[in-house]
Structure formats: C-alpha cells, structure tokens
C-alpha atoms as a PDB file:
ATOM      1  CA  UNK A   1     356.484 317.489 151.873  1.00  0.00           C
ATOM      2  CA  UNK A   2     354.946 315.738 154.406  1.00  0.00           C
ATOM      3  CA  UNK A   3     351.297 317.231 154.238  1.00  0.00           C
ATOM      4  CA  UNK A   4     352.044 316.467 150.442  1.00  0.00           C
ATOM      5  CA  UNK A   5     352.417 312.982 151.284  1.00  0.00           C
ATOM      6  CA  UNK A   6     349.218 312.738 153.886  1.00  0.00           C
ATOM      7  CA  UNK A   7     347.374 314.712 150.914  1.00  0.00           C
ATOM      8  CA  UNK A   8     348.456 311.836 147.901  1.00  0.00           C
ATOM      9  CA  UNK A   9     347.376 308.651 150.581  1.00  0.00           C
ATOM     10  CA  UNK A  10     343.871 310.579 151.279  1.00  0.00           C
ATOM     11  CA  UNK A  11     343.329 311.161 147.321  1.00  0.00           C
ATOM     12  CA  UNK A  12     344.612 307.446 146.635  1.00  0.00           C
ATOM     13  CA  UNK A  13     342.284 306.092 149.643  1.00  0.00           C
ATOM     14  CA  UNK A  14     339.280 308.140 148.240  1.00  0.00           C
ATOM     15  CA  UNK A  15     339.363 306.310 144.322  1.00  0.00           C
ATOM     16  CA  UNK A  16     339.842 303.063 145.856  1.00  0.00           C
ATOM     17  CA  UNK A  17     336.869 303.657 148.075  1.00  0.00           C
ATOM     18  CA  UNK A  18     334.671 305.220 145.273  1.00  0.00           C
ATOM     19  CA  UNK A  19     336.221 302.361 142.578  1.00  0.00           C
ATOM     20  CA  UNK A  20     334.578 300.196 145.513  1.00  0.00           C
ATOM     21  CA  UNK A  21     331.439 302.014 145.599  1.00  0.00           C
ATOM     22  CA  UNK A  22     330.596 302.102 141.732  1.00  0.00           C
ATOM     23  CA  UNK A  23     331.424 298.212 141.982  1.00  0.00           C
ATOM     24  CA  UNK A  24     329.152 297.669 144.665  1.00  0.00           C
ATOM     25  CA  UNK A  25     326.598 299.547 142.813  1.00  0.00           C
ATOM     26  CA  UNK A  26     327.059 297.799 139.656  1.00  0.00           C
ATOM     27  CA  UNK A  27     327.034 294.700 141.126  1.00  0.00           C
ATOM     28  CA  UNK A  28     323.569 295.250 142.777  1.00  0.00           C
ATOM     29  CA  UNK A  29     322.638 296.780 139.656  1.00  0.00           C
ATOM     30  CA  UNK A  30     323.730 293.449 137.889  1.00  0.00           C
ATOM     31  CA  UNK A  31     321.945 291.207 140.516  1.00  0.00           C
ATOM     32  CA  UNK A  32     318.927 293.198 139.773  1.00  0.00           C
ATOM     33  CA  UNK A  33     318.569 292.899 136.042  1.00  0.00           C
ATOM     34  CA  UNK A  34     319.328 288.753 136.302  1.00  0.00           C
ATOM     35  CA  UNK A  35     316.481 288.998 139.141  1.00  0.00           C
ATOM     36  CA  UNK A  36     313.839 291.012 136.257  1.00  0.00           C
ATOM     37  CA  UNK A  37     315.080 288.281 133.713  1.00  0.00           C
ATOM     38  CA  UNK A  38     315.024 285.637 135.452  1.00  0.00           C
ATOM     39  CA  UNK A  39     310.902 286.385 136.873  1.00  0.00           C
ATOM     40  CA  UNK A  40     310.694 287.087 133.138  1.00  0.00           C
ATOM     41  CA  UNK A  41     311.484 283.698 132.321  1.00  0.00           C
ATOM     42  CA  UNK A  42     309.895 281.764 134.824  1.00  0.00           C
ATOM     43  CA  UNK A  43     306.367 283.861 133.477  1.00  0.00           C
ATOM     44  CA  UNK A  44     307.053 282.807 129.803  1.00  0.00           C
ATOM     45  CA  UNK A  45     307.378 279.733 130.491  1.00  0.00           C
ATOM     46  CA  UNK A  46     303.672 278.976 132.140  1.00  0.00           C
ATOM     47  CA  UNK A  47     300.790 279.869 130.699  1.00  0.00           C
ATOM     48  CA  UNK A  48     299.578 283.108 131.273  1.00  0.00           C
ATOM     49  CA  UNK A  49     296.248 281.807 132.435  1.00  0.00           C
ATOM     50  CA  UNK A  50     297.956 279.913 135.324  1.00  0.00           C
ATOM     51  CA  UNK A  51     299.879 282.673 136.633  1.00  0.00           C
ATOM     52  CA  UNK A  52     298.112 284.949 139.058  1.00  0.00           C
ATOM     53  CA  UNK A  53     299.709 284.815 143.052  1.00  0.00           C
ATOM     54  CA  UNK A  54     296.370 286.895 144.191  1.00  0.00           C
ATOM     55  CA  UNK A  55     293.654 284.512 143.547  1.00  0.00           C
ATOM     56  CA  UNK A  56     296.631 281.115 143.917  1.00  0.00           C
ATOM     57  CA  UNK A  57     296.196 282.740 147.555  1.00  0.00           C
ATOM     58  CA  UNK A  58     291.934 282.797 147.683  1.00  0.00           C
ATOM     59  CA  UNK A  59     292.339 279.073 146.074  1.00  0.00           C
ATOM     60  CA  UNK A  60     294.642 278.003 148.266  1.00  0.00           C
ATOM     61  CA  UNK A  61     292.141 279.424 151.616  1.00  0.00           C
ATOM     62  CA  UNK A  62     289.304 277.646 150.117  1.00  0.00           C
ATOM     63  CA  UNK A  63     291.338 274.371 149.457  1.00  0.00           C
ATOM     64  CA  UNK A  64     292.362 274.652 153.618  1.00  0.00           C
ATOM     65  CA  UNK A  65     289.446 276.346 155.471  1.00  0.00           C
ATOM     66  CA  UNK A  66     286.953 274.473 153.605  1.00  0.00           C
ATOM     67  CA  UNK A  67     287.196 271.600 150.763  1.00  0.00           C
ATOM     68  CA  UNK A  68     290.236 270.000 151.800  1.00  0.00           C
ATOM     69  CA  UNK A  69     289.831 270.710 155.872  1.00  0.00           C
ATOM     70  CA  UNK A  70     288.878 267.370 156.525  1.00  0.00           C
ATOM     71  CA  UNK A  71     291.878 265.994 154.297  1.00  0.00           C
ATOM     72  CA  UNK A  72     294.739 268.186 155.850  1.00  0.00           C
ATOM     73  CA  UNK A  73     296.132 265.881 158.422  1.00  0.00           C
ATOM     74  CA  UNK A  74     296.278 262.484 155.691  1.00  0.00           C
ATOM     75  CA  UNK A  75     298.078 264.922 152.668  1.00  0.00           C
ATOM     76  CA  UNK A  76     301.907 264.774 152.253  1.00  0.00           C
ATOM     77  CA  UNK A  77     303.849 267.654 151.110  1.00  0.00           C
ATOM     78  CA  UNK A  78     303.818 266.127 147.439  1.00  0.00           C
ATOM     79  CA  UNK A  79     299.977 266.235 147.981  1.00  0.00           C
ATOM     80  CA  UNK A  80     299.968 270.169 148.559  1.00  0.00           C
ATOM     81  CA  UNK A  81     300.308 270.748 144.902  1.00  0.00           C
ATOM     82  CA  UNK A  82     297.655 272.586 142.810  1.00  0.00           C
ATOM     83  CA  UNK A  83     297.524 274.009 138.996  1.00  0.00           C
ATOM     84  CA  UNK A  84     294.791 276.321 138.209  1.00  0.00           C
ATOM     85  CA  UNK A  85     293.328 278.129 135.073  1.00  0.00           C
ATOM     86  CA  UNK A  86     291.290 280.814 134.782  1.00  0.00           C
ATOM     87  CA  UNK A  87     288.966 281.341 131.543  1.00  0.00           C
ATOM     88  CA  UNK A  88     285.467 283.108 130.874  1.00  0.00           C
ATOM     89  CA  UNK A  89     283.687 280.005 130.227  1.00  0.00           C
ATOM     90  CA  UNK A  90     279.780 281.852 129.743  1.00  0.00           C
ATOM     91  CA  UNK A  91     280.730 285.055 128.415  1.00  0.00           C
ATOM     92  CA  UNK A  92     279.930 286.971 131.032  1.00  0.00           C
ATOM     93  CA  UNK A  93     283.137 289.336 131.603  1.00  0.00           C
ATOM     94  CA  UNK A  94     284.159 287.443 134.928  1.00  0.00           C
ATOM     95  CA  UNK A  95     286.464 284.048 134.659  1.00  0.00           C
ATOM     96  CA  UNK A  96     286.196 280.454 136.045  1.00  0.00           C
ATOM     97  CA  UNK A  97     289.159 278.655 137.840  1.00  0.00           C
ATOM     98  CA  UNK A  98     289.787 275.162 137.034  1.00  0.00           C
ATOM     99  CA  UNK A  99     292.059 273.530 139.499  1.00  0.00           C
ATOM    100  CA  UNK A 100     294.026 270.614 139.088  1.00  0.00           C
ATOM    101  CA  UNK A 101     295.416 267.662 141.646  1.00  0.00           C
ATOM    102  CA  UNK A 102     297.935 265.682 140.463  1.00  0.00           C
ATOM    103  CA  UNK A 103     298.934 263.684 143.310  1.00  0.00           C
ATOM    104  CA  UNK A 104     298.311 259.692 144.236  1.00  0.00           C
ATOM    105  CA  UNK A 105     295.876 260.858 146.541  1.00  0.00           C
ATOM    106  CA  UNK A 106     293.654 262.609 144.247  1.00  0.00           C
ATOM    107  CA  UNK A 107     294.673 260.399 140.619  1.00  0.00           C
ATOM    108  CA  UNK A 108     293.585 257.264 140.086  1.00  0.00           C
ATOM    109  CA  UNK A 109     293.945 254.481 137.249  1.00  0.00           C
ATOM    110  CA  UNK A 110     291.057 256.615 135.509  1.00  0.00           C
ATOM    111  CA  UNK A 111     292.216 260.131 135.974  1.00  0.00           C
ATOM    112  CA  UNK A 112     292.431 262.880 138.419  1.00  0.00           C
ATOM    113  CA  UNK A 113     289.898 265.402 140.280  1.00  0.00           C
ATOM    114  CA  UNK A 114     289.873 268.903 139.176  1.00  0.00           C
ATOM    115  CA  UNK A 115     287.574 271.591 140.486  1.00  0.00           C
ATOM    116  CA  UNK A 116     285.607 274.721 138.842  1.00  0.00           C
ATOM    117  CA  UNK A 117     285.096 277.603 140.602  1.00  0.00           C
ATOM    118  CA  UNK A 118     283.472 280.762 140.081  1.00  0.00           C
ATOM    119  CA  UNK A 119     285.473 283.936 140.974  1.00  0.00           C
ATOM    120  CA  UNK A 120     284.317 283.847 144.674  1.00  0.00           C
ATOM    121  CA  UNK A 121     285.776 280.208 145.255  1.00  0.00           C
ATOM    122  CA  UNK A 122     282.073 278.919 144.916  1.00  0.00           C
ATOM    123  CA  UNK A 123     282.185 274.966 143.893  1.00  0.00           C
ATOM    124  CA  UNK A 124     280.895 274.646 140.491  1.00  0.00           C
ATOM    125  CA  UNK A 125     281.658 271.076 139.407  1.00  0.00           C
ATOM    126  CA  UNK A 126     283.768 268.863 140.843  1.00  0.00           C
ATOM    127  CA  UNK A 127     285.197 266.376 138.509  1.00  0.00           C
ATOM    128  CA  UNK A 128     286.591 263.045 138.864  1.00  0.00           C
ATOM    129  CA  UNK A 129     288.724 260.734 136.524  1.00  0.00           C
ATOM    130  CA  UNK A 130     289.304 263.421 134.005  1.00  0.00           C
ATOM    131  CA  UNK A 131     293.059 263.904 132.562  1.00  0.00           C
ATOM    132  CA  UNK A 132     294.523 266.845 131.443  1.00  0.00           C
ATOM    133  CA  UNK A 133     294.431 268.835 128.451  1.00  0.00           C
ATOM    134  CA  UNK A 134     291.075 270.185 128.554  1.00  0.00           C
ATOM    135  CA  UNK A 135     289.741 271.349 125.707  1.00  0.00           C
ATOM    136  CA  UNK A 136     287.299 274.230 125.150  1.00  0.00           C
ATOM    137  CA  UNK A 137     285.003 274.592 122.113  1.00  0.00           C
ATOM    138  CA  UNK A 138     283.806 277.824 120.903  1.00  0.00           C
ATOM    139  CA  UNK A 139     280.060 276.448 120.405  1.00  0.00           C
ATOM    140  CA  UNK A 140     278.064 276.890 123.453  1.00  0.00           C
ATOM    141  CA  UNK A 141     275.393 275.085 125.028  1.00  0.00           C
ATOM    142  CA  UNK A 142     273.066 276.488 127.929  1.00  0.00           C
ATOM    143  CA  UNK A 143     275.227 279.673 127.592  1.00  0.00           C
ATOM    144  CA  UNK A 144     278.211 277.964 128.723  1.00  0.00           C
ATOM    145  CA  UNK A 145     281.394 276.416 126.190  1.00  0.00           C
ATOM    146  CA  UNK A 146     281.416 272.602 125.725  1.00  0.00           C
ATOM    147  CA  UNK A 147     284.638 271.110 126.921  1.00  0.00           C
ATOM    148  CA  UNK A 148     286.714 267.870 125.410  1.00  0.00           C
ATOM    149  CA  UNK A 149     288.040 266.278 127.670  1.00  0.00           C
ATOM    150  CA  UNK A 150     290.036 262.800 128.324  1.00  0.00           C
ATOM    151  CA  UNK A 151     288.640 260.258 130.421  1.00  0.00           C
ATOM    152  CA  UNK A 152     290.659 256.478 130.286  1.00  0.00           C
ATOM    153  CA  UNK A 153     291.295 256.301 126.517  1.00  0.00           C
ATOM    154  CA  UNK A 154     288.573 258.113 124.993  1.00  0.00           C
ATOM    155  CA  UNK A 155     287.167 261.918 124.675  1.00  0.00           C
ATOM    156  CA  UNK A 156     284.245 262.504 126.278  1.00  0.00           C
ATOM    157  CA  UNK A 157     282.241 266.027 125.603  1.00  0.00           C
ATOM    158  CA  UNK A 158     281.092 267.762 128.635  1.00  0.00           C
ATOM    159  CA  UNK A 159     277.844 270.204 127.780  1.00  0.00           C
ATOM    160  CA  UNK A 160     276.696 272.747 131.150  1.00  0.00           C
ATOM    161  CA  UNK A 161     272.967 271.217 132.364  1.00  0.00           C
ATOM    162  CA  UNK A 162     272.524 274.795 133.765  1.00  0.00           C
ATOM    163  CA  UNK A 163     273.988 274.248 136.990  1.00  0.00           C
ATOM    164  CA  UNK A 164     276.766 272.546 136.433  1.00  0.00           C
ATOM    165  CA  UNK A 165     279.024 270.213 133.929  1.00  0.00           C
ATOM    166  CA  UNK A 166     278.731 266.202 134.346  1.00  0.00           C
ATOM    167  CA  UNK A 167     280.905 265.913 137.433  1.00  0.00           C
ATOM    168  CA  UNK A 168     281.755 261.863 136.066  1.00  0.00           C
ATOM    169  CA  UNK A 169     283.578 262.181 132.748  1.00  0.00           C
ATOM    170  CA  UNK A 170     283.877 258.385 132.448  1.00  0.00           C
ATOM    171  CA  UNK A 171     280.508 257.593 132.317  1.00  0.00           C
ATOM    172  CA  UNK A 172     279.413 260.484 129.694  1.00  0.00           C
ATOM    173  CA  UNK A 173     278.752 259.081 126.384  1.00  0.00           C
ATOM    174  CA  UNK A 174     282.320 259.519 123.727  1.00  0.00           C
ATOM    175  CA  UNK A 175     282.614 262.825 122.176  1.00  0.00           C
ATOM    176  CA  UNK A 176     281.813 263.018 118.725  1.00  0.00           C
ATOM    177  CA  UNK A 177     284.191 265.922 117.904  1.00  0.00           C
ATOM    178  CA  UNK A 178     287.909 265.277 118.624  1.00  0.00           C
ATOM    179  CA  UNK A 179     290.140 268.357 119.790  1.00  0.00           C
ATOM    180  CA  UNK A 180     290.639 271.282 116.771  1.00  0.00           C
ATOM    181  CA  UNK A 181     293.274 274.081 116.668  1.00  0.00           C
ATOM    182  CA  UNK A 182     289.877 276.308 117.365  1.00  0.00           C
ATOM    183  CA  UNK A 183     289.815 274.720 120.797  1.00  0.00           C
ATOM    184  CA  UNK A 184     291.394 276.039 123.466  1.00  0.00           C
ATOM    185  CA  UNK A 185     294.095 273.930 125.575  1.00  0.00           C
ATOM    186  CA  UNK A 186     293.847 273.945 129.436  1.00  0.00           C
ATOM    187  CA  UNK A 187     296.903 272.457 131.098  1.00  0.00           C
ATOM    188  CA  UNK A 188     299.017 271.705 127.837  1.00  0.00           C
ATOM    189  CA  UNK A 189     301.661 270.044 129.849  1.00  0.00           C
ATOM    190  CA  UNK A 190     303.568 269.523 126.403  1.00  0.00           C
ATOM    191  CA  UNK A 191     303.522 272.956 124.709  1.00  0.00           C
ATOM    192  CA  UNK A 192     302.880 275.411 127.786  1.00  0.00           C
ATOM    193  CA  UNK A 193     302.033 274.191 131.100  1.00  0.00           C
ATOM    194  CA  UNK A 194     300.277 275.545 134.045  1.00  0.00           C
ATOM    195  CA  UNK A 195     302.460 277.266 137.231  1.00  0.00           C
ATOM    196  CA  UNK A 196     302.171 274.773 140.388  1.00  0.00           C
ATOM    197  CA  UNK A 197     301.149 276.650 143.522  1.00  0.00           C
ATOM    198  CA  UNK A 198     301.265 274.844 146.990  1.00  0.00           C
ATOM    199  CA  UNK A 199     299.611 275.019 149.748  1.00  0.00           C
END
C-alpha cells in the first residue's frame, strides 16, 4: 500500500512535470513564430530596395571613417540617421546606393543632401537641396537613367555628364517631363518608404 502510494505521487509528479515541459516548449515555439511574423512585417513594410543590413554596415563605415569623420563630434543622435536605395542605374548588372539625410544638419529651406555611391562606397555625386521621391526614367542618357527629381517647388531633370549627375538640383534648368507611373519611385515616403539605419 505504501509503495502503491510513493508509486501514484511519482506518476502524478512526472505529468505535471512533462504538462510543464510541452508548455514550455509551446510557449517558445509561440514566441518564435510572433518573432518570424513580426521580421516579416517590419520587411513588408519598407521597400525592398532599402532593406539590406550587409551593405547598411559598408555605408555606415564610409559615412564614419571617411565622409562624415570630420562631422562626428558636431552630429546628435537624431543626426545619425540614414535611408539608402540601391538600383542599377547604367545597366550594368551591379547597383548604385543613394543615401539619404534627413536631419537639420544636413536639410535646409531648399532640400536635403543625398549621396550616390557605386557598390564599393566610391562617391559618385553628391547632391544638395534635392527632396525626396526621386524619380527614375527608363530613357537613358550617356548610358545612365535620367532622374526627376524635386528641388524647392519645381522638378528638375538630372541627365549623367559621364562622370557624374549635376550635384546642384536647384540651379538645373525645370524638367520638362513630370513623374509617370513608368518611373520608378525612390524614397516614396507615402506609399512605401525606405528602412532608417543609424550609425
């Protein structure tokens, strides 16, 4: 009778500590799926073109060892805030970054700077007083796409020179062609923005 007894608390200790168990594991199983939904979610709602934590990391080494160096010490944490988009912009099979300040200390009653790089963080153009969207035509000129983009009130068309693409949108002559659904949007702030990286 007794062993009988020892034998029923030992059987009744074992379920609760297996009903434990499989609750434990559920629960981590649980946390897991909100975790793969939840990184889902936060990727659909950027632009695909933004998203990329391997070169955010290579832009965010050039921005500190090199273009912004100088800068570092003057920059407040609001400051530290980048957008990028990559995009073939010359057809060649290898993409360009665009990268976007949005901060007080890089905007201005005109616009903001942005940057284009080449894959290897190489300084293409650097632009001032442009706003965001940016706008990229199909047509090409000098191998690379003509790009639409706001400066003040007005569009302004920016055409490659071969080197590089006018690095002063406000003082380019107004764009002829206005923004088509053939055009594609960089930094669509309304429709499907860009991720934010910091740095």
């Amino acid at each position: 009778m007794w062993l009988l007894k020892i034998s029923s608390v030992s059987i009744l200790s074992l379920v609760i500590l297996l009903s434990c168990s499989k609750s434990t594991e559920k629960s981590q199983d649980a946390a897991k799926i909100d975790e793969q939904i939840s990184e889902k979610a936060v990727t659909e709602n950027f632009a695909p073109s933004s998203i990329d934590d391997l070169m955010s990391k290579n832009i965010v080494n050039f921005l500190t060892q090199s273009y912004l160096k100088d800068d570092l010490q003057f920059l407040t944490e609001n400051d530290r805030k980048f957008q990028f988009y990559k995009i073939d912009l010359n057809n060649d099979g290898k993409e360009e970054y665009f990268i976007r300040f949005m901060s007080s200390y890089f905007c201005g009653t005109g616009g903001c700077t942005f940057l284009l790089l080449d894959r290897y963080s190489e300084l293409i153009t650097k632009f001032t007083v442009m706003d965001a969207p940016i706008y990229v035509s199909k047509d090409m000129v000098n191998g690379w796409s003509k790009l639409i983009a706001k400066s003040g009130e007005n569009f302004k068309e920016l055409v490659f020179d071969g080197k590089s693409y006018p690095s002063n949108p406000s003082i380019v002559a107004n764009s002829k062609v206005e923004p088509n659904p053939d055009f594609e949007i960089l930094f669509d702030d309304e429709n499907l923005p860009a991720k934010t990286y910091t740095y």
